[in-house]
N, C-alpha and C. Protein backbone atom coordinates (compact mmCIF):
# COMPACT_ATOMS: atom_id res chain seq x y z
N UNK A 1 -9.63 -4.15 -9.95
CA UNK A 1 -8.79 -4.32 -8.79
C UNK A 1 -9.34 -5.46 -7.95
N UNK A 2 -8.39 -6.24 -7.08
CA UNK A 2 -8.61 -6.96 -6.31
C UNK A 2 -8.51 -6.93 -4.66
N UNK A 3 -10.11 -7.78 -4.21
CA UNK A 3 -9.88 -7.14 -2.70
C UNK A 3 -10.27 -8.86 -1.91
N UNK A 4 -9.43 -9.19 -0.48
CA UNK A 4 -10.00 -10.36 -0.50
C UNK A 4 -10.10 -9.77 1.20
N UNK A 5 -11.20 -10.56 1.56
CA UNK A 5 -11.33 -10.66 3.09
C UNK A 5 -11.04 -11.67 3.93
N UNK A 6 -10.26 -11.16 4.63
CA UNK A 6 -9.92 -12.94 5.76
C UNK A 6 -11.98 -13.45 6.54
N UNK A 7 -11.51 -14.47 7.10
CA UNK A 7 -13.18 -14.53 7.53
C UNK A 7 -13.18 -14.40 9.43
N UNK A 8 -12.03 -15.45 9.98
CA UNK A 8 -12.92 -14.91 11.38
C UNK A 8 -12.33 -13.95 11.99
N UNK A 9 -13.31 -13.40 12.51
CA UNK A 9 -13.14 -11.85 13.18
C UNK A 9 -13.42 -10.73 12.32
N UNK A 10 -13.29 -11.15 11.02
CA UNK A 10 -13.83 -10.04 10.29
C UNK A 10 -14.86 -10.72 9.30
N UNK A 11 -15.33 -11.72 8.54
CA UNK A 11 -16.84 -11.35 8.03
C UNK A 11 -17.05 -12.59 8.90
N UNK A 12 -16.72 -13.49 9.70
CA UNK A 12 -17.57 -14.06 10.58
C UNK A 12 -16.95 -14.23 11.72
N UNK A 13 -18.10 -13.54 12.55
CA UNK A 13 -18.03 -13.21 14.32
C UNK A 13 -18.61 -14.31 15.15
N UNK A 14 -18.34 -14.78 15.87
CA UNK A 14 -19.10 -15.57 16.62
C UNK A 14 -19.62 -14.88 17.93
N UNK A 15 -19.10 -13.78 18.45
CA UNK A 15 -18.91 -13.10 19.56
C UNK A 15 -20.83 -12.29 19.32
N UNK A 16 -21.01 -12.35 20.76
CA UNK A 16 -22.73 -11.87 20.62
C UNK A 16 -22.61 -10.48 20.59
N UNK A 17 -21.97 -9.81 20.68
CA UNK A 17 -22.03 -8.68 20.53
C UNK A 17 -21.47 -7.60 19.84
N UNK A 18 -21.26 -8.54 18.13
CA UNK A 18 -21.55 -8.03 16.95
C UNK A 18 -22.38 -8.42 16.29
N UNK A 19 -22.89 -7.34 15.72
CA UNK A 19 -24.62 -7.36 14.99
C UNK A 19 -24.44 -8.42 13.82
N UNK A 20 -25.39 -9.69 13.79
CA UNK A 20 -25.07 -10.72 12.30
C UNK A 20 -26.09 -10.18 11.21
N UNK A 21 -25.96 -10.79 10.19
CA UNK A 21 -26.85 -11.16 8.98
C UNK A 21 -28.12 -12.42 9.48
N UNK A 22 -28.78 -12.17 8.88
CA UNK A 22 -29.96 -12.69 9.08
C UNK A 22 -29.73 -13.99 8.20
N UNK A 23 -29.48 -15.02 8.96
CA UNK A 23 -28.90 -16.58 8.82
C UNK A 23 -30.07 -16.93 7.17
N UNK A 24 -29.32 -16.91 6.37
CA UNK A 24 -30.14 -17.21 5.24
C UNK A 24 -29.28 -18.88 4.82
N UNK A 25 -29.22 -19.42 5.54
CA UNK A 25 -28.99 -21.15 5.37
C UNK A 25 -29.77 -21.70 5.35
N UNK A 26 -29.93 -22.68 4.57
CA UNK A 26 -31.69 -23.40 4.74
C UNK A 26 -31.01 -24.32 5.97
N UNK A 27 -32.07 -24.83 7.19
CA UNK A 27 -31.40 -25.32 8.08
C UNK A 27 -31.39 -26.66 8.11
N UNK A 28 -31.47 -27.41 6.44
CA UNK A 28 -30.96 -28.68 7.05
C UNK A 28 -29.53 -28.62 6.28
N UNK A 29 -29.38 -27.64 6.08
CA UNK A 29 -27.98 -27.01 5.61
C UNK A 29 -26.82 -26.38 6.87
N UNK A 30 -26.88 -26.56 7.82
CA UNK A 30 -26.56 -25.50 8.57
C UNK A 30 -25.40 -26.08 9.45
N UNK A 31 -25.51 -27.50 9.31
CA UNK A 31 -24.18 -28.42 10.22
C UNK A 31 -23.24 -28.08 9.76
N UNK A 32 -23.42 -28.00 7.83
CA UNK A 32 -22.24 -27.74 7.69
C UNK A 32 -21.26 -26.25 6.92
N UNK A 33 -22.91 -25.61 7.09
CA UNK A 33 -22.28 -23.99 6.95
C UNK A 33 -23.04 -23.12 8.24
N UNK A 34 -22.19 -23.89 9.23
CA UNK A 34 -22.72 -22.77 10.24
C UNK A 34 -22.52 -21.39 11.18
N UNK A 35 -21.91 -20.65 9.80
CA UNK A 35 -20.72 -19.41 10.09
C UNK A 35 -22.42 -18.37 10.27
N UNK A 36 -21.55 -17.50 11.12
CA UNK A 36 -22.13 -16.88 11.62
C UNK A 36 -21.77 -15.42 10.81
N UNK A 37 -22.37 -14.62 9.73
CA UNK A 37 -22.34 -13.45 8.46
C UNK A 37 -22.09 -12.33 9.43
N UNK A 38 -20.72 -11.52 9.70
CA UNK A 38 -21.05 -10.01 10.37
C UNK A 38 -22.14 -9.30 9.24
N UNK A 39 -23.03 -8.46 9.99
CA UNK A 39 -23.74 -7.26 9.81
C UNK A 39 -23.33 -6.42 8.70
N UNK A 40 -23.69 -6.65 7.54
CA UNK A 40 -23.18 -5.31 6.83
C UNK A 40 -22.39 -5.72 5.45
N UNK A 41 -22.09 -6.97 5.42
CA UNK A 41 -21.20 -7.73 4.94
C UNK A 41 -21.66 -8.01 3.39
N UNK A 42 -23.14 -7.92 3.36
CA UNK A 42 -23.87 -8.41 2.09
C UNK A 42 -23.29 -7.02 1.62
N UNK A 43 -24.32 -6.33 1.92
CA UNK A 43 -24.23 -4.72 1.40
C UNK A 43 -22.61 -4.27 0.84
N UNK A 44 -21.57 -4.48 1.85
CA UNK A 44 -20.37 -4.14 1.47
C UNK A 44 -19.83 -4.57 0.21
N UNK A 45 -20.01 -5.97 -0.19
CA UNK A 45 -19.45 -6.60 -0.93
C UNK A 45 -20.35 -6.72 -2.23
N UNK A 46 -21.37 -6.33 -2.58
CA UNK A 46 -22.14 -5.70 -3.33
C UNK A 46 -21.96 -4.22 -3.88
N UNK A 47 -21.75 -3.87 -3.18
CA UNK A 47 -21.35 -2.08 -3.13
C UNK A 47 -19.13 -2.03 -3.76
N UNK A 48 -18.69 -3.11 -3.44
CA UNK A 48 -17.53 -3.51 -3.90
C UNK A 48 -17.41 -3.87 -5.35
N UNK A 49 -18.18 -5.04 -5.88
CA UNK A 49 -18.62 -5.11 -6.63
C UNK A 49 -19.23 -4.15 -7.60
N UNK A 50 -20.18 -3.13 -7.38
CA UNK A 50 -20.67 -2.52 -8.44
C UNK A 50 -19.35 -1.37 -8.85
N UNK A 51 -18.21 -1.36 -7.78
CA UNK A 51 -17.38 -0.64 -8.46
C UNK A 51 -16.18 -1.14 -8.69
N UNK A 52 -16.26 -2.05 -9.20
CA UNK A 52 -15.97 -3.04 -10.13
C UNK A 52 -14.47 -3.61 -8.76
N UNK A 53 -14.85 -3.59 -8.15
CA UNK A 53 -14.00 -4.74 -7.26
C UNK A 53 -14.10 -6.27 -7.53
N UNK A 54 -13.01 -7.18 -7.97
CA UNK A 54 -12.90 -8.40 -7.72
C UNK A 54 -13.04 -9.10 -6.29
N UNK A 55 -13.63 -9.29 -5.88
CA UNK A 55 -13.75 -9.87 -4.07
C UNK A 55 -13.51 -11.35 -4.13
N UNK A 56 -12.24 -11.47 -3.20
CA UNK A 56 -11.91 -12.84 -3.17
C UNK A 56 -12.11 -12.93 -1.35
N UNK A 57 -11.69 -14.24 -0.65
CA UNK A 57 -11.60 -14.41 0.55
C UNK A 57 -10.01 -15.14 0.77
N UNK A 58 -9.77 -14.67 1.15
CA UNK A 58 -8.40 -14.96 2.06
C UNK A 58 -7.83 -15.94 3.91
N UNK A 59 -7.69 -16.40 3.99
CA UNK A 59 -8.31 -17.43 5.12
C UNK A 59 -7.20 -18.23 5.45
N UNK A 60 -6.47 -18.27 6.41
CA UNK A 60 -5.82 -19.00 7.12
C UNK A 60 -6.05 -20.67 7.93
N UNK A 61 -7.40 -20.29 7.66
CA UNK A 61 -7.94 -21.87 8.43
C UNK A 61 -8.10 -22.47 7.23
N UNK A 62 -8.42 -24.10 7.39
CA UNK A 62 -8.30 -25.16 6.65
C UNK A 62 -9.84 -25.16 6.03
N UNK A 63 -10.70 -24.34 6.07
CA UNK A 63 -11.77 -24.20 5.16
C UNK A 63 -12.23 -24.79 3.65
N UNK A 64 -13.14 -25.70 4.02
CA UNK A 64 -12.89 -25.71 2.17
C UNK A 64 -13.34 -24.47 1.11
N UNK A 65 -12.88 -24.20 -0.04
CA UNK A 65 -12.88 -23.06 -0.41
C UNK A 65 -14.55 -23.66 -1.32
N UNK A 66 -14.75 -24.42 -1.26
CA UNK A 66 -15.82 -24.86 -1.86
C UNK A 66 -17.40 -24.63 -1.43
N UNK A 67 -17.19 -25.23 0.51
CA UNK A 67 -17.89 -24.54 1.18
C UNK A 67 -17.89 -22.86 1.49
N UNK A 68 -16.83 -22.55 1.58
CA UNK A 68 -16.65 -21.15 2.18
C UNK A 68 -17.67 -20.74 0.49
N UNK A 69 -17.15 -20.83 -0.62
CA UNK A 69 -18.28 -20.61 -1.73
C UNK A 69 -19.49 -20.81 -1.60
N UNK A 70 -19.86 -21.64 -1.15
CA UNK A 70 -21.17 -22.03 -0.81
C UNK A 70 -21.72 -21.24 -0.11
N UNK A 71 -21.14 -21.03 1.15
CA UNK A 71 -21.95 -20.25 1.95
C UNK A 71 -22.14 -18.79 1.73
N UNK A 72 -21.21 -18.41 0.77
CA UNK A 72 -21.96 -17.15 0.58
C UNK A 72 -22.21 -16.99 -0.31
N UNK A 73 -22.66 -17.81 -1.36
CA UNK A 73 -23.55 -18.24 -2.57
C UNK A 73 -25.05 -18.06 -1.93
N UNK A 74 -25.16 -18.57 -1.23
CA UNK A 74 -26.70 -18.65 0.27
C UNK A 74 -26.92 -16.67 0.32
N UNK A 75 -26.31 -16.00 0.83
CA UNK A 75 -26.11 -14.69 0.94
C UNK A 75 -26.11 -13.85 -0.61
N UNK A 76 -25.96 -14.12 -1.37
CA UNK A 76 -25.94 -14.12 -3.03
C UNK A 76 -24.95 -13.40 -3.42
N UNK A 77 -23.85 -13.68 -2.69
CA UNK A 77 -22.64 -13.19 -3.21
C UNK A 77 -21.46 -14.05 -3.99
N UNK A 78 -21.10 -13.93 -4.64
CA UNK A 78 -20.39 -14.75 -5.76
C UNK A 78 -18.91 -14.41 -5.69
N UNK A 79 -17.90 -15.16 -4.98
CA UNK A 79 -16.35 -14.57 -5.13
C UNK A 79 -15.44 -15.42 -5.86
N UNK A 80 -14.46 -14.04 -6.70
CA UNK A 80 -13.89 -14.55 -7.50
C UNK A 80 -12.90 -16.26 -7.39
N UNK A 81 -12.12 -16.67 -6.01
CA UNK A 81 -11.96 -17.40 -5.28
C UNK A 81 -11.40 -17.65 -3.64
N UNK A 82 -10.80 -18.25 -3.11
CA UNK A 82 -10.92 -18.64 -1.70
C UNK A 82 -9.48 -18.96 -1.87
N UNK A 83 -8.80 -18.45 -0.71
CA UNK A 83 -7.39 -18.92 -0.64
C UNK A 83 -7.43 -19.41 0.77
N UNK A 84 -7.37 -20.60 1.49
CA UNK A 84 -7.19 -20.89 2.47
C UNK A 84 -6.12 -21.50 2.42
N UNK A 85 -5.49 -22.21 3.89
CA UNK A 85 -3.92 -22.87 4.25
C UNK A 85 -3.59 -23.45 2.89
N UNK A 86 -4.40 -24.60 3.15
CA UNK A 86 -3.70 -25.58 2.22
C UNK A 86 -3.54 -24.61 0.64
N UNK A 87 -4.18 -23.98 -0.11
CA UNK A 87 -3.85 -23.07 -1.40
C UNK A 87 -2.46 -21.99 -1.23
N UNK A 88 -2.32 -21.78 0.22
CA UNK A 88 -1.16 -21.11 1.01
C UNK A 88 -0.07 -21.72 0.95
N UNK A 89 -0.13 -22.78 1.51
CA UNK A 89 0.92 -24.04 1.36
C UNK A 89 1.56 -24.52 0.44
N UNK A 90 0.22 -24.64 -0.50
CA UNK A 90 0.87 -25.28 -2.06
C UNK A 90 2.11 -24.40 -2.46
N UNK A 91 1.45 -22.69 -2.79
CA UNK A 91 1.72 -22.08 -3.60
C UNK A 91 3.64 -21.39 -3.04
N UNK A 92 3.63 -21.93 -1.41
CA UNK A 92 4.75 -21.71 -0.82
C UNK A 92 5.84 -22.91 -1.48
N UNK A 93 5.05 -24.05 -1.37
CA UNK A 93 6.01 -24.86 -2.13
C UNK A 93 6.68 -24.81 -3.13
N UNK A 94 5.45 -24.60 -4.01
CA UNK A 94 5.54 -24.30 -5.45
C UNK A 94 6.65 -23.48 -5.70
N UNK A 95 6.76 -22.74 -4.63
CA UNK A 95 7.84 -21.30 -5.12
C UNK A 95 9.15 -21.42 -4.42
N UNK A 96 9.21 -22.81 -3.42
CA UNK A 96 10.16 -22.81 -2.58
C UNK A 96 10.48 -21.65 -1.64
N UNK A 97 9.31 -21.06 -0.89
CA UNK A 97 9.38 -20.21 0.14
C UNK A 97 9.53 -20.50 1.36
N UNK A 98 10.66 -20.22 2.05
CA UNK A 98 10.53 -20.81 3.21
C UNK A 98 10.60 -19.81 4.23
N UNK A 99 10.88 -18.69 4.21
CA UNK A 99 10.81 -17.58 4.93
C UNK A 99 9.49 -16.45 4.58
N UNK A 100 8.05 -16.64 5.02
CA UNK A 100 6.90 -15.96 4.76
C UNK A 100 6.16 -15.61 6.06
N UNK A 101 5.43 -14.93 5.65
CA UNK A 101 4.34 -14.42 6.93
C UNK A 101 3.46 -15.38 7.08
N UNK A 102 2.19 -15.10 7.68
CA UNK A 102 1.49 -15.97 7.73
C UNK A 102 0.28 -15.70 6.55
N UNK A 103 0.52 -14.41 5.96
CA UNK A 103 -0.60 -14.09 4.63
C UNK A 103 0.51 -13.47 3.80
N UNK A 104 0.35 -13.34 2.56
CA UNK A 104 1.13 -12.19 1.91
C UNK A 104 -0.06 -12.08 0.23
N UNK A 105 -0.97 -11.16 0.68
CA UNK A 105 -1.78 -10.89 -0.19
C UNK A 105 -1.30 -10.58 -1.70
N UNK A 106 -0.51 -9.86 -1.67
CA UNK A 106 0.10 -9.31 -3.01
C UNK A 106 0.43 -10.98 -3.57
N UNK A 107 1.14 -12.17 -3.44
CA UNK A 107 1.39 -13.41 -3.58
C UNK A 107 0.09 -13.72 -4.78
N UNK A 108 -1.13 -13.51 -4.10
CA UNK A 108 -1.83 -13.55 -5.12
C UNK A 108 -2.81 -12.51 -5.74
N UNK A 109 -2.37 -11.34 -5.73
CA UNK A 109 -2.26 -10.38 -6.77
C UNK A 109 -4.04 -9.18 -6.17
N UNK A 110 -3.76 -9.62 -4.69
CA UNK A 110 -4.49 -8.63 -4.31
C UNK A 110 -4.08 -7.17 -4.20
N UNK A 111 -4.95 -6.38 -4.50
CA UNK A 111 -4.80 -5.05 -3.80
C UNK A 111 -4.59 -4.53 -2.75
N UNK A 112 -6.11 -5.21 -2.13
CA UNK A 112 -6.26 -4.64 -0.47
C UNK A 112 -6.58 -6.05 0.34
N UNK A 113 -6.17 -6.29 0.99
CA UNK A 113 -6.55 -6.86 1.93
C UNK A 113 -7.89 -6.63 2.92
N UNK A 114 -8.21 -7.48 3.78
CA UNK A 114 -9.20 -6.82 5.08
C UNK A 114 -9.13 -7.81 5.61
N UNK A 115 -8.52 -7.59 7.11
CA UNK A 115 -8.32 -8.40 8.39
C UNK A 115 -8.62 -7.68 9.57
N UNK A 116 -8.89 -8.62 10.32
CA UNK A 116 -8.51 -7.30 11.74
C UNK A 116 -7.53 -8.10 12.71
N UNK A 117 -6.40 -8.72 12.00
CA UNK A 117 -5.02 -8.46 12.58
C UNK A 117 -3.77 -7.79 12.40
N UNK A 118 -4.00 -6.97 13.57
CA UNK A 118 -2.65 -6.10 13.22
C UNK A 118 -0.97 -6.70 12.87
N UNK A 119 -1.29 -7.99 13.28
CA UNK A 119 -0.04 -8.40 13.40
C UNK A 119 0.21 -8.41 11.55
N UNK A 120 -0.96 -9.01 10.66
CA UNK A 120 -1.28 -9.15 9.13
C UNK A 120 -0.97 -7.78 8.53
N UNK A 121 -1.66 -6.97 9.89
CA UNK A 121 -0.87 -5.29 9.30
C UNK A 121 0.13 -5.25 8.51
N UNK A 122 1.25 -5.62 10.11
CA UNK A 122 2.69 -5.34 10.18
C UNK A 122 3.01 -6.18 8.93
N UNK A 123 2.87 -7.44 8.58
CA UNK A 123 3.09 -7.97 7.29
C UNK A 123 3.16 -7.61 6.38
N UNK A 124 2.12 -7.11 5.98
CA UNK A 124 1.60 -6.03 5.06
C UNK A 124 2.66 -4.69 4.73
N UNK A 125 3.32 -4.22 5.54
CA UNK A 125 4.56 -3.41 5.81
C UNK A 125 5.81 -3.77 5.63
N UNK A 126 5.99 -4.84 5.75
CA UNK A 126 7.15 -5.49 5.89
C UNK A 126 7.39 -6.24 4.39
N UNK A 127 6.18 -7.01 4.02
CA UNK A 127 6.30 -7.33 2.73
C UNK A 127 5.98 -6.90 1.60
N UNK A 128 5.01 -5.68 1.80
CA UNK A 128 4.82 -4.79 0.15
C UNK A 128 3.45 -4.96 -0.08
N UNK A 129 2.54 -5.29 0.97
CA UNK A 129 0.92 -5.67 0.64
C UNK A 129 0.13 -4.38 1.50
N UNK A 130 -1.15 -4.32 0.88
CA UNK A 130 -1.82 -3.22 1.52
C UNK A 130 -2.92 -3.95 2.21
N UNK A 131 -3.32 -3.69 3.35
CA UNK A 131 -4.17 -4.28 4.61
C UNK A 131 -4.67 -3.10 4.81
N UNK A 132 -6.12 -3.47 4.98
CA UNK A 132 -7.17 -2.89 6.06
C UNK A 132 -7.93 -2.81 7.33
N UNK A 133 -7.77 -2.63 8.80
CA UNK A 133 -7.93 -3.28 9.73
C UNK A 133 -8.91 -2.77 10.52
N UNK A 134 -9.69 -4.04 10.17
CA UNK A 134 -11.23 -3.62 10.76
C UNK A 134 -11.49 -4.41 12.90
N UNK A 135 -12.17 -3.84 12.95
CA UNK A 135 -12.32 -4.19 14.45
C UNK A 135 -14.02 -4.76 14.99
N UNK A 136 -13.37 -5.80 16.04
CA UNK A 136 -14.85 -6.01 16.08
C UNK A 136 -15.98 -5.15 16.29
N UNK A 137 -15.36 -4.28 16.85
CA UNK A 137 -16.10 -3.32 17.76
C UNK A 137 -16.43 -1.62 16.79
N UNK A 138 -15.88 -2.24 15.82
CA UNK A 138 -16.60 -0.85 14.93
C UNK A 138 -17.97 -0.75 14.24
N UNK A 139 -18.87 -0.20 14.64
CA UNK A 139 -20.00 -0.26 13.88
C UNK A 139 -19.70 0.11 12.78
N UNK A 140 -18.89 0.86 12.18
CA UNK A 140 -19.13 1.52 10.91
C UNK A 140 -17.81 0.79 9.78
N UNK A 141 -17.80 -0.01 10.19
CA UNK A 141 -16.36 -0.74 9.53
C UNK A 141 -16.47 -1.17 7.82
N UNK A 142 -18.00 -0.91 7.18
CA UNK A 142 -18.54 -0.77 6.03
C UNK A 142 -17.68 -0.07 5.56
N UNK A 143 -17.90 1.15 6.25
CA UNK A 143 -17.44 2.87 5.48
C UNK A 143 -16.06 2.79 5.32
N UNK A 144 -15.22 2.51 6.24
CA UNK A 144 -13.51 2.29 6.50
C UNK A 144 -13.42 1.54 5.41
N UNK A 145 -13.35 -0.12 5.53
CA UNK A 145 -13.36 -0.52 4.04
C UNK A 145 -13.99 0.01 2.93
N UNK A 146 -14.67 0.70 2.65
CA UNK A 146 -15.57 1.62 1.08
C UNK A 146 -13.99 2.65 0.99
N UNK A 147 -13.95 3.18 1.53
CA UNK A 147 -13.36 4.50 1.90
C UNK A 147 -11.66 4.11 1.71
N UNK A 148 -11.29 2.88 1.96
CA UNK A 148 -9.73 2.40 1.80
C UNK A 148 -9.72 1.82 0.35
N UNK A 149 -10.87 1.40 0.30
CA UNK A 149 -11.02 0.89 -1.43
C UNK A 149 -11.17 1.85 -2.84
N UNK A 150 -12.00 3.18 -2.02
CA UNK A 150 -12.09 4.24 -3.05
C UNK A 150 -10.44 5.09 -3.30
N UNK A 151 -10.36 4.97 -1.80
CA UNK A 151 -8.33 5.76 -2.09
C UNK A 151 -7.88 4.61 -2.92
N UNK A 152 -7.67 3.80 -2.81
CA UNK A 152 -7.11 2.79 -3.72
C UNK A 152 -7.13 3.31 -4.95
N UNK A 153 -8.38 3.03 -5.44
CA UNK A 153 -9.05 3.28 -6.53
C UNK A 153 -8.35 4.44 -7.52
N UNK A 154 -8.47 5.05 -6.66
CA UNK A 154 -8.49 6.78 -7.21
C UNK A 154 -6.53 7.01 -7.43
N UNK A 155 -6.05 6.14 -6.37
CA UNK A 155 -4.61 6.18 -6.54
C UNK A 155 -4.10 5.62 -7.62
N UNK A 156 -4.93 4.32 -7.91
CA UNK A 156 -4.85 3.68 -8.86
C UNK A 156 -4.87 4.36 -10.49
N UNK A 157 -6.37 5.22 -10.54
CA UNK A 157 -6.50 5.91 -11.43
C UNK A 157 -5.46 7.04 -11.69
N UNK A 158 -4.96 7.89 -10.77
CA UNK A 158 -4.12 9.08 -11.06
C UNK A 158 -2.78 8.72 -11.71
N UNK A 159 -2.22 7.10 -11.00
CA UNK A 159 -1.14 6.76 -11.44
C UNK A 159 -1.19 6.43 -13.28
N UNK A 160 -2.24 5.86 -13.37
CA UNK A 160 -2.13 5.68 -15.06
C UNK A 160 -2.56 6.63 -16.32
């Protein structure tokens, strides 16, 4: 199964008062990966992984998907790939879409989503995609995503 995470606000915070990852950038590296890792984020996506989650990133900003790889190559996490605008854009063309949201995960063959916009929610509702909506302010926002991924899972399994 496939799970992708948007990045700001949910795996990178800039706000001081969510707990980070311990900046593993070498720092003459750091001009140009200088995202700031939420707390918890290694572990999650490791723990995703060993049960056999595909983890991609999902991303609305103009990111390169090369860097966004990079930087959490640094963190030793390895994702399957990076969908930012411009991969958004193309693939709208490509299909002659002109009426879309601003994400539509299922498009590229995710499962679950993880954002923490509700508005990506409502999308998610409207167009046939499943979202998870994490908050800055949750300490435990690990478990919520584990826990939306295992129902998945298990829904997944009963159906076949």
């Amino acid at each position: 199964m496939r799970i992708s995470f948007d990045l700001d606000d949910t795996l990178i915070c800039y706000q001081s008062y969510v707990p980070r990852e311990w900046n593993r950038i070498p720092w003459v590296l750091r001009r140009w990966l200088p995202e700031p890792f939420r707390l918890g984020s290694v572990e999650l996506i490791r723990a995703l992984r060993e049960r056999s989650w595909e983890v991609w990133v999902y991303t609305t900003s103009g990111r390169s998907p090369f860097l966004v790889s990079c930087w959490l190559w640094f963190y030793g996490i390895r994702v399957a790939g990076v969908i930012n605008d411009a991969v958004y854009q193309e693939y709208l063309q490509r299909h002659r879409i002109h009426d879309y949201p601003s994400k539509n995960a299922r498009w590229f063959g995710m499962d679950l989503h993880v954002d923490d916009s509700h508005g990506v929610w409502q999308e998610g509702q409207q167009y046939g995609f499943n979202v998870h909506v994490v908050s800055l302010t949750d300490t435990h926002w690990c478990q919520g995503v584990l826990a939306a991924a295992d129902q998945m899972m298990a829904a997944a399994n009963a159906d076949s």
